[in-house]
Protein backbone atom coordinates (compact mmCIF):
# COMPACT_ATOMS: atom_id res chain seq x y z
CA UNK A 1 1.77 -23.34 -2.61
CA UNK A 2 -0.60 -20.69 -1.24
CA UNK A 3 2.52 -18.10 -1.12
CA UNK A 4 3.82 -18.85 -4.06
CA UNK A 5 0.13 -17.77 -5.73
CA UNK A 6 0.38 -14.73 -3.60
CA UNK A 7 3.54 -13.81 -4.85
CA UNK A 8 2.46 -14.01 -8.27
CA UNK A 9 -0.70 -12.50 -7.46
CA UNK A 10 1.13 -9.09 -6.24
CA UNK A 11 3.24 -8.87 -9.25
CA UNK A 12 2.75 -6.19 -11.93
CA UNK A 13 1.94 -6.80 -15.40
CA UNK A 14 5.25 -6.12 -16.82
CA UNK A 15 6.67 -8.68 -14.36
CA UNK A 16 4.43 -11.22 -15.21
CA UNK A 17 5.18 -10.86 -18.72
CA UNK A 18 9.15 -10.41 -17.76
CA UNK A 19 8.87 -13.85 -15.77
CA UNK A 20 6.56 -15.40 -18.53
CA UNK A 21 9.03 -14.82 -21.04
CA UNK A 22 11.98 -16.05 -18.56
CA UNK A 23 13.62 -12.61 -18.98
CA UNK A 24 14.59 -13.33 -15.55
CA UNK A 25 16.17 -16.58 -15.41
CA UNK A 26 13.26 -18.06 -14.68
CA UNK A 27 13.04 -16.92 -11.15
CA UNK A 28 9.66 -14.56 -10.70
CA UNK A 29 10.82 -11.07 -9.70
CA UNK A 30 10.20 -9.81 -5.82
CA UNK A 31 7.51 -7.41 -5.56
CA UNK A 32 9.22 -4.49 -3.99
CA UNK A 33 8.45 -3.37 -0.58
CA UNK A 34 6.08 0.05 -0.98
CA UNK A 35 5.10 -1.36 -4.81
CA UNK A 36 1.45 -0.28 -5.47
CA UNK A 37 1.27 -0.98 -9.00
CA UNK A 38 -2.59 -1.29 -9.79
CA UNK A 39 -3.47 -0.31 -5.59
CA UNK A 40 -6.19 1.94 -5.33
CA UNK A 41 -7.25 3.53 -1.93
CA UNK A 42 -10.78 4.41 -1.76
CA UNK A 43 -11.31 8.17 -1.42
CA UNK A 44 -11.68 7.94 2.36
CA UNK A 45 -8.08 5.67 2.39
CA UNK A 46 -6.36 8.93 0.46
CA UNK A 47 -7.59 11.56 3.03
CA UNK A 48 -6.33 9.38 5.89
CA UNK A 49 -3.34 8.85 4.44
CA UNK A 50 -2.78 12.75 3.42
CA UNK A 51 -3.61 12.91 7.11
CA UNK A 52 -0.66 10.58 8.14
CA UNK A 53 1.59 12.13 5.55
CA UNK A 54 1.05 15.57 7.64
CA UNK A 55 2.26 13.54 10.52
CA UNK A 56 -1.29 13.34 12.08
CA UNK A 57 -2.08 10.46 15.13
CA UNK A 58 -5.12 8.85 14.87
CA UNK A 59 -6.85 10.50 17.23
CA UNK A 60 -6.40 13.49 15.57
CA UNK A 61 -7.22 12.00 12.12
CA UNK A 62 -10.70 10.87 14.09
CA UNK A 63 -11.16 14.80 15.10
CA UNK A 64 -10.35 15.64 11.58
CA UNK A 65 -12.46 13.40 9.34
CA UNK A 66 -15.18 13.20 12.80
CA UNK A 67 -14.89 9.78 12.53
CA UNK A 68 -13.93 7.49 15.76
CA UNK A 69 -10.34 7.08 16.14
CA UNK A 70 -10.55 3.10 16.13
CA UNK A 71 -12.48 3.53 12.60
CA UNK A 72 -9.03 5.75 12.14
CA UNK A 73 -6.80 3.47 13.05
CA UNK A 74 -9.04 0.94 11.24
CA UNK A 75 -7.91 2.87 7.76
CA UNK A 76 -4.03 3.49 8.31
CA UNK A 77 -4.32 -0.49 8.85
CA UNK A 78 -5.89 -1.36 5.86
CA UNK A 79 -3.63 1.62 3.99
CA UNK A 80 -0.89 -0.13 5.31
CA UNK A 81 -1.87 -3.44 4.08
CA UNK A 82 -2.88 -2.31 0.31
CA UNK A 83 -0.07 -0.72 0.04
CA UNK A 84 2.17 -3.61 1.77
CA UNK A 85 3.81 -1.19 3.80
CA UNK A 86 4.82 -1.63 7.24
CA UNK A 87 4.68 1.86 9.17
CA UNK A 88 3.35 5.30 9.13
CA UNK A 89 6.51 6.74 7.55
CA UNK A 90 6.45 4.32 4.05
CA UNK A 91 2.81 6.02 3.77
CA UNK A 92 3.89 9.48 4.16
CA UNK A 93 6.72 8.60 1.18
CA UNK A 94 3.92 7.15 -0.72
CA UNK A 95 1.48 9.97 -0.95
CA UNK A 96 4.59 12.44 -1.34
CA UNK A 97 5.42 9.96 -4.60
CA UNK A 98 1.91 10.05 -6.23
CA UNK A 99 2.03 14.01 -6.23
């Protein structure tokens, strides 16, 4: 029960209303892997993941932003999560797509 509520958690508003209206058979659409529809990074969460899309490590993030590099790595994992990606590469595509 608790992923089903998920999965209709992550969904966008024009899926919800897609799947309310059974424009899809009834079945409620996947959220696709990447999607950030309504995900916003705080302004720290954007410079990291500029950072990444540079091709930065963490450590050099940390020397960057003078910030430790677990506080670093810290960001790139919650980046990753927000964003439901699942390596440094999918953010790097991301912040190229929102320019």
């Amino acid at each position: 029960m608790r992923r089903g509520y998920d999965r209709g958690a992550a969904l966008a508003l024009p899926d919800v209303v897609a799947y309310a209206l059974e424009e899809n058979g009834g079945d409620p659409p996947e959220r696709p892997s990447g999607s950030a529809h309504g995900v916003r990074l705080t302004r720290r969460e954007a410079q990291v993941a500029a950072l990444v899309a540079e091709g930065l490590a963490n450590q050099q993030i940390a020397d960057r932003l003078v910030i430790a590099r677990r506080t670093a790595e810290g960001h790139v994992e919650r980046i990753l999560s927000k964003l439901g990606l699942s390596n440094r590469s999918q953010i790097a595509a991301w912040v190229a797509a929102q320019r």
